[in-house]
N, C-alpha and C. Protein backbone atom coordinates (compact mmCIF):
# COMPACT_ATOMS: atom_id res chain seq x y z
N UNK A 1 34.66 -1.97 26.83
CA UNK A 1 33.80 -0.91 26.32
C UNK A 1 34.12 -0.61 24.85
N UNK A 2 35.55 -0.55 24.72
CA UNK A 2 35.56 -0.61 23.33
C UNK A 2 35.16 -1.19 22.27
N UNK A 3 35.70 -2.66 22.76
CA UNK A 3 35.23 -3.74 22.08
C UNK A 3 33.62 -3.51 21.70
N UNK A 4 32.74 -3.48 22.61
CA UNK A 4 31.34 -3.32 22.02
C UNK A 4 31.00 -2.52 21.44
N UNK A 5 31.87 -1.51 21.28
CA UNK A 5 31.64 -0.06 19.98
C UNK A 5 32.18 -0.41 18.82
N UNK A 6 33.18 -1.52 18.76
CA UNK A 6 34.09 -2.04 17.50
C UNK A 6 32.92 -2.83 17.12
N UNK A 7 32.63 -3.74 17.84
CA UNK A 7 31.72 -5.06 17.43
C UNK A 7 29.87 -3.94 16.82
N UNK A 8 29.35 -2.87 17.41
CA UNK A 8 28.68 -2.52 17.09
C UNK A 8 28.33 -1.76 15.70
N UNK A 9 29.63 -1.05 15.52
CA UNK A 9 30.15 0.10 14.37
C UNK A 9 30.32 -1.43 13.20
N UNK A 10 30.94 -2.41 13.49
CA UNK A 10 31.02 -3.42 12.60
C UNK A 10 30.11 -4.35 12.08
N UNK A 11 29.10 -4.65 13.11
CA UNK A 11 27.69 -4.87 12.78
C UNK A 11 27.41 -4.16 11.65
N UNK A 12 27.04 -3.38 12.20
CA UNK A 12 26.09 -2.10 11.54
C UNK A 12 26.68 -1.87 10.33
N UNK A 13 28.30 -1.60 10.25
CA UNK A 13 28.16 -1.87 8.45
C UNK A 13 28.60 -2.85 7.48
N UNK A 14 28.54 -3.76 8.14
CA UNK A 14 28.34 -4.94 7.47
C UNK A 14 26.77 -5.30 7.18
N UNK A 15 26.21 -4.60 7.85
CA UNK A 15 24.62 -5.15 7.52
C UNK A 15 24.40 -3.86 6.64
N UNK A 16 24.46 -2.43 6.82
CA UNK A 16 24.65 -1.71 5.40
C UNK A 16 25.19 -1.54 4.28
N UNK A 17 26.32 -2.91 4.19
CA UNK A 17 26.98 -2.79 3.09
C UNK A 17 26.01 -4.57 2.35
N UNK A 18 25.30 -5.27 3.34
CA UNK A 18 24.52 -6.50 2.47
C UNK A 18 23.77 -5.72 2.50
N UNK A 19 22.86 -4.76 3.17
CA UNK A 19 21.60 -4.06 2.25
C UNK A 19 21.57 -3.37 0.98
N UNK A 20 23.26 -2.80 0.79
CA UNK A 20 23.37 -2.20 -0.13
C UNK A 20 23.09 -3.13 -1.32
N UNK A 21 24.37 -3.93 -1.26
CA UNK A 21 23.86 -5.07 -2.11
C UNK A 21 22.75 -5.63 -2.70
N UNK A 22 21.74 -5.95 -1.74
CA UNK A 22 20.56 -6.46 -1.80
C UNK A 22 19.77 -5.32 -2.88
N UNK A 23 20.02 -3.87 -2.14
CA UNK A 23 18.81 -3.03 -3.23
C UNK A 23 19.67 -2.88 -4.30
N UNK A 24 20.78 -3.27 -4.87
CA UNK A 24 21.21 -2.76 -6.19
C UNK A 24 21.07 -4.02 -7.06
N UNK A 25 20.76 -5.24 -6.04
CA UNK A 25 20.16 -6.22 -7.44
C UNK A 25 21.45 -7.71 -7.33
N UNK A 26 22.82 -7.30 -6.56
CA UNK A 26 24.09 -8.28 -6.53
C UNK A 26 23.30 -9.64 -5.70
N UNK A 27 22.42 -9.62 -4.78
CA UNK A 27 22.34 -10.66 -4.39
C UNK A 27 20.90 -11.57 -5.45
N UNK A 28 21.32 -12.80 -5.53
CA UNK A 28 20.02 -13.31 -6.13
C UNK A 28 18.72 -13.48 -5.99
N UNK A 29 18.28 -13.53 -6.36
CA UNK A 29 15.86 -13.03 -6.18
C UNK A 29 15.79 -14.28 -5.98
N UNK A 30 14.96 -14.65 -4.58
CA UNK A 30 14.65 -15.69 -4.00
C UNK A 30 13.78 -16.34 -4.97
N UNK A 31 12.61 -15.95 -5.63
CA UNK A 31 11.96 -16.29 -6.83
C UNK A 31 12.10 -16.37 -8.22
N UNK A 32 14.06 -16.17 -8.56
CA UNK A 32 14.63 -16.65 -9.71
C UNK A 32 14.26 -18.11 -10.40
N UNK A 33 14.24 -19.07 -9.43
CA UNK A 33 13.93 -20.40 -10.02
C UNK A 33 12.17 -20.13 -10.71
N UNK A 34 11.52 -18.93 -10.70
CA UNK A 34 9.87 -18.64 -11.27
C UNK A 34 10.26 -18.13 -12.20
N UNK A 35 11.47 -17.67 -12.50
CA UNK A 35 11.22 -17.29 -13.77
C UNK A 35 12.25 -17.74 -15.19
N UNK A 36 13.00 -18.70 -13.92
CA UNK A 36 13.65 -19.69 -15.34
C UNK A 36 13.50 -20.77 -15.76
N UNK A 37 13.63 -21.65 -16.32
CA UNK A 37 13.20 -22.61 -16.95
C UNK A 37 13.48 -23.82 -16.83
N UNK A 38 12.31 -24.87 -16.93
CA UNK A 38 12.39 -25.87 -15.85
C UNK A 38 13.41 -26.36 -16.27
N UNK A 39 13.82 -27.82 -15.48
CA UNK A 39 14.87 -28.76 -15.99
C UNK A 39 14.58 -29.66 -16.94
N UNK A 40 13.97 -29.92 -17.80
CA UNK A 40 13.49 -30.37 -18.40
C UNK A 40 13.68 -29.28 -19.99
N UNK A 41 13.69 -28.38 -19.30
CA UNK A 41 14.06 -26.98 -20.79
C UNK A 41 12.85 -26.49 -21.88
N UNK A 42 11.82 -27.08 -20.67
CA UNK A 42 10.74 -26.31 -21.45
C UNK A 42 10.79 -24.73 -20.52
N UNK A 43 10.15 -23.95 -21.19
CA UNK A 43 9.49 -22.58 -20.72
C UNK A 43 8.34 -22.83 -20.03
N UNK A 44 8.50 -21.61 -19.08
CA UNK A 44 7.28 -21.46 -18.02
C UNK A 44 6.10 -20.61 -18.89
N UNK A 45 4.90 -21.30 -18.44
CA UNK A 45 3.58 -21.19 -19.40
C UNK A 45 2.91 -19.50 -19.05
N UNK A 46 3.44 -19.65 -17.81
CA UNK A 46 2.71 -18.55 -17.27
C UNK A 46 3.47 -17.14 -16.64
N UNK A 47 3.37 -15.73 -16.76
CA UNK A 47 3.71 -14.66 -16.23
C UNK A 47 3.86 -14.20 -14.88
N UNK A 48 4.57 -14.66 -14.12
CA UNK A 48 4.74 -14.85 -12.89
C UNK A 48 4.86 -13.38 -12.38
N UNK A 49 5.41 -12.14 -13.27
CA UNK A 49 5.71 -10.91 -12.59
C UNK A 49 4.24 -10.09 -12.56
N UNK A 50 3.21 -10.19 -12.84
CA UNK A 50 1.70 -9.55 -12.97
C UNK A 50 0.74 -10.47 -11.79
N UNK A 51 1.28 -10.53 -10.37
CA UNK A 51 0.16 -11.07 -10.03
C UNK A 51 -1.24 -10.25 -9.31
N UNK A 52 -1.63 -8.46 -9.96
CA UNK A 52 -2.66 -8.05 -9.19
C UNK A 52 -3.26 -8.03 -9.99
N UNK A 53 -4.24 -7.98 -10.44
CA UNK A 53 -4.86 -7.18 -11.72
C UNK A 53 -5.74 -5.44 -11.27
N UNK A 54 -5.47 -4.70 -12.24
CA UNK A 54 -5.56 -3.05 -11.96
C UNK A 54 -7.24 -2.93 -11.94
N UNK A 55 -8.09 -3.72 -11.52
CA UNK A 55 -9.53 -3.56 -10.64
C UNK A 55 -9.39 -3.66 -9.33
N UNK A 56 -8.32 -4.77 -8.85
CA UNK A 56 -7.84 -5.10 -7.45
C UNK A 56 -7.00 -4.37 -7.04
N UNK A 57 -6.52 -3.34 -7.67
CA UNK A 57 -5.98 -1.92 -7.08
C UNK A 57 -6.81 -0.63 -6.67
N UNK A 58 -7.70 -0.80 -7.92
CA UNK A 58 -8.74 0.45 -8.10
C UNK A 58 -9.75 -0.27 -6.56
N UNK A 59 -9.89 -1.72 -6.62
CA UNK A 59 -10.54 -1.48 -5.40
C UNK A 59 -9.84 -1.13 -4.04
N UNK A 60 -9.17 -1.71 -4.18
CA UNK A 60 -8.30 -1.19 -2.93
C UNK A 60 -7.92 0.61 -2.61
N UNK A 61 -7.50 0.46 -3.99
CA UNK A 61 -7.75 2.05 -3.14
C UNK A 61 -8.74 2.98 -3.03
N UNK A 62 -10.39 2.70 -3.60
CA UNK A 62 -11.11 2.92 -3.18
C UNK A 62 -11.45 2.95 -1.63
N UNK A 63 -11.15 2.01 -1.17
CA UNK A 63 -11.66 1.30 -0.33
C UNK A 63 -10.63 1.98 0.88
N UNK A 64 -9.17 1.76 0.71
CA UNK A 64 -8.65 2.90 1.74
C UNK A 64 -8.89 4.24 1.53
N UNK A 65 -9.26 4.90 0.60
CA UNK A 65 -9.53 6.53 0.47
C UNK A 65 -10.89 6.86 1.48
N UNK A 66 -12.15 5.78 1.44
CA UNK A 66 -12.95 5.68 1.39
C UNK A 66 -13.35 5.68 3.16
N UNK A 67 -12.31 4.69 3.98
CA UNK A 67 -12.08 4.61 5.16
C UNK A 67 -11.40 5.61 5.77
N UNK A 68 -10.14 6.34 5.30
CA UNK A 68 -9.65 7.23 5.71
C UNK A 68 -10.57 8.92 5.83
N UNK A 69 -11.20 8.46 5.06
CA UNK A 69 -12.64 9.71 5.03
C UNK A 69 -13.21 9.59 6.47
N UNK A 70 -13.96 8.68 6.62
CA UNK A 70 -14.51 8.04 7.62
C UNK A 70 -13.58 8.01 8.72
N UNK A 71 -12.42 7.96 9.28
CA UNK A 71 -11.41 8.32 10.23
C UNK A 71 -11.43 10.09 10.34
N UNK A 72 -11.52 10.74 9.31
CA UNK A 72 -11.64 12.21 9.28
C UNK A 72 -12.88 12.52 9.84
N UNK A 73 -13.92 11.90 9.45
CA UNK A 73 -14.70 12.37 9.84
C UNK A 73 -15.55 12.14 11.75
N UNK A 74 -14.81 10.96 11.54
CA UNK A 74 -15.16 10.36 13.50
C UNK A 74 -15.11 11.76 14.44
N UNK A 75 -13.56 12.26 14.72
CA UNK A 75 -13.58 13.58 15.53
C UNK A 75 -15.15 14.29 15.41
N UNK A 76 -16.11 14.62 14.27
CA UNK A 76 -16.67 15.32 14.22
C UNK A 76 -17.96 15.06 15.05
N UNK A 77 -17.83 13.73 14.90
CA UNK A 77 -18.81 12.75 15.71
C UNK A 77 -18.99 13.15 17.32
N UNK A 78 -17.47 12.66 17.99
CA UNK A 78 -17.04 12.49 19.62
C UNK A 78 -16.73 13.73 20.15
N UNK A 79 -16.63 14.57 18.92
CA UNK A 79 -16.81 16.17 19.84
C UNK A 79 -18.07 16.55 20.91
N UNK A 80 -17.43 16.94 21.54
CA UNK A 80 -18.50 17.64 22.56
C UNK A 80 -18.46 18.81 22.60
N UNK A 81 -18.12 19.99 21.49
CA UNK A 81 -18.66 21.11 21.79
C UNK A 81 -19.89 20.97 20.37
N UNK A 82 -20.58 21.80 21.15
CA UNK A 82 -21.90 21.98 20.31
C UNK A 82 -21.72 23.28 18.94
N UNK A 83 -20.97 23.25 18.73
CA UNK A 83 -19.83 24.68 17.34
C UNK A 83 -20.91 23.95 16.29
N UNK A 84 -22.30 25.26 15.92
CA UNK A 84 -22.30 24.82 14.63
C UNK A 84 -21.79 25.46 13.12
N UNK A 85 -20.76 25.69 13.30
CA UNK A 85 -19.41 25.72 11.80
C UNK A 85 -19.06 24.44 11.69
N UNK A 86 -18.49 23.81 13.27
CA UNK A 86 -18.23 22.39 13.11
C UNK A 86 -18.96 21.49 12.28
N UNK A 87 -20.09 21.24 12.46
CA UNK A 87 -21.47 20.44 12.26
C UNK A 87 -21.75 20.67 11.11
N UNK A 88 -21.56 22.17 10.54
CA UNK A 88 -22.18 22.15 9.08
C UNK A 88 -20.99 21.52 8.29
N UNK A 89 -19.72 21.54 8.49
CA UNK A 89 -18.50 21.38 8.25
C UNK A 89 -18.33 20.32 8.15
N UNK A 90 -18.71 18.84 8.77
CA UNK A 90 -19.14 17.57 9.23
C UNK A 90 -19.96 17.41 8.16
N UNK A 91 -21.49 17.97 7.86
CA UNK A 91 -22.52 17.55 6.90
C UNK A 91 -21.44 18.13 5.34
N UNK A 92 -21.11 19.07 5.09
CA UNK A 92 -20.44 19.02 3.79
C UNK A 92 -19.72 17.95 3.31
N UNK A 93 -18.80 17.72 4.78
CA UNK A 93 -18.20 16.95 4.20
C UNK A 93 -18.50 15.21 3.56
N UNK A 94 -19.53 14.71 4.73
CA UNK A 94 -20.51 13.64 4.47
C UNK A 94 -21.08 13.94 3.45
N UNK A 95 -21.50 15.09 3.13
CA UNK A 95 -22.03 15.15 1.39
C UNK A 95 -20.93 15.23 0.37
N UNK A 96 -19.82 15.44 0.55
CA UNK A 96 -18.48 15.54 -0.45
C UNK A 96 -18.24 13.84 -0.54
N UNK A 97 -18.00 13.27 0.29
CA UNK A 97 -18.20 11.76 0.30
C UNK A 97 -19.06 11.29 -0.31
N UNK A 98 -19.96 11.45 0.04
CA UNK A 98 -21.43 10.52 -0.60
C UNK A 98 -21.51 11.14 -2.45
N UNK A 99 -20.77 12.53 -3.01
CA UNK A 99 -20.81 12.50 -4.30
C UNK A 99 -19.48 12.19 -4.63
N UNK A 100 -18.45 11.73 -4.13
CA UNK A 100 -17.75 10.99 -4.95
C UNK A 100 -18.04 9.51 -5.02
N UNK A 101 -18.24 9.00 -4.18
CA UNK A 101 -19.02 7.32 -4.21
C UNK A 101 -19.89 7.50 -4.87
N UNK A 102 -20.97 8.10 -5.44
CA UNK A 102 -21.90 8.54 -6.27
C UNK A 102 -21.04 8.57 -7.67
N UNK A 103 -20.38 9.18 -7.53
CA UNK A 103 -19.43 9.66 -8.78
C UNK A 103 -18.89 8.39 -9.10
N UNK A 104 -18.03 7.50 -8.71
CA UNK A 104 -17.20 6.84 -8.75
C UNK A 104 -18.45 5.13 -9.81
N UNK A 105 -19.08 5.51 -8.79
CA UNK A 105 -20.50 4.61 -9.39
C UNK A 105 -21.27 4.60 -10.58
N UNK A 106 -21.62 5.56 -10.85
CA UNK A 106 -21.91 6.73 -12.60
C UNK A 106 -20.39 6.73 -13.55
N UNK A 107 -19.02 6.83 -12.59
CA UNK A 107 -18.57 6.30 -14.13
C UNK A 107 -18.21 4.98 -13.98
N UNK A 108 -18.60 3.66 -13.89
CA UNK A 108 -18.46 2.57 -13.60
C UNK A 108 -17.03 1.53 -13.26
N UNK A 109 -16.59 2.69 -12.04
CA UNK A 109 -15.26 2.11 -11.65
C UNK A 109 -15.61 1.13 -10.64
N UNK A 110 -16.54 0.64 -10.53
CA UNK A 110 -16.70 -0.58 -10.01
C UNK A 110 -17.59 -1.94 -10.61
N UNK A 111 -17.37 -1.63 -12.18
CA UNK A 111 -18.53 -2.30 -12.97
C UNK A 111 -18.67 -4.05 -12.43
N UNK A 112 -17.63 -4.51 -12.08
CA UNK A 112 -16.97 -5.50 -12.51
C UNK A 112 -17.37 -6.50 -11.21
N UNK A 113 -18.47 -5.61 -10.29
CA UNK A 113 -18.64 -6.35 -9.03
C UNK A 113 -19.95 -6.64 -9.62
């Protein structure tokens, strides 16, 4: 019984003392050989640390803000009480949606599609 509390307690920080490691930078970046230079001793042509570009963010997070709305708004849907506070509460908000996608469109944060 002991033994498996020694062997467990020893696990465990031996694997928190290589994580430590790992996030402070001591162990080496699996993708070091991308950013040094070939054998040959030329330089690499290209910027290996930029691979999103900031439209493919802006869409993305459009696009989850956009869905997560749409998750908010389902409940309003599968309710079964007939509450109209609910319902008008539901249409605002489908109209708060529909003028920021409106919005988002007018200032051309999606020119590029």
């Amino acid at each position: 019984m002991t033994f498996m509390l020694l062997l467990v307690v020893g696990l465990s920080s031996l694997l928190l003392f290589i994580g430590t490691l790992v996030m402070k930078g001591f162990v080496l970046n699996i993708f070091g050989a991308s950013f040094s230079s070939y054998e040959c001793g030329f330089m690499t042509m290209m910027n290996f640390k930029n691979f999103y570009t900031l439209q493919f963010f802006i869409i993305g997070l459009s696009f989850m803000l956009f869905d997560l709305e749409i998750l908010l708004f389902l409940p309003f849907i599968y309710s079964e009480s007939g509450n109209s506070s609910s319902i008008y509460w539901a249409l605002f908000f489908l109209f708060f949606v529909s003028y920021l996608l409106v919005y988002e469109l007018s200032m051309n944060v999606m020119s590029h599609w």
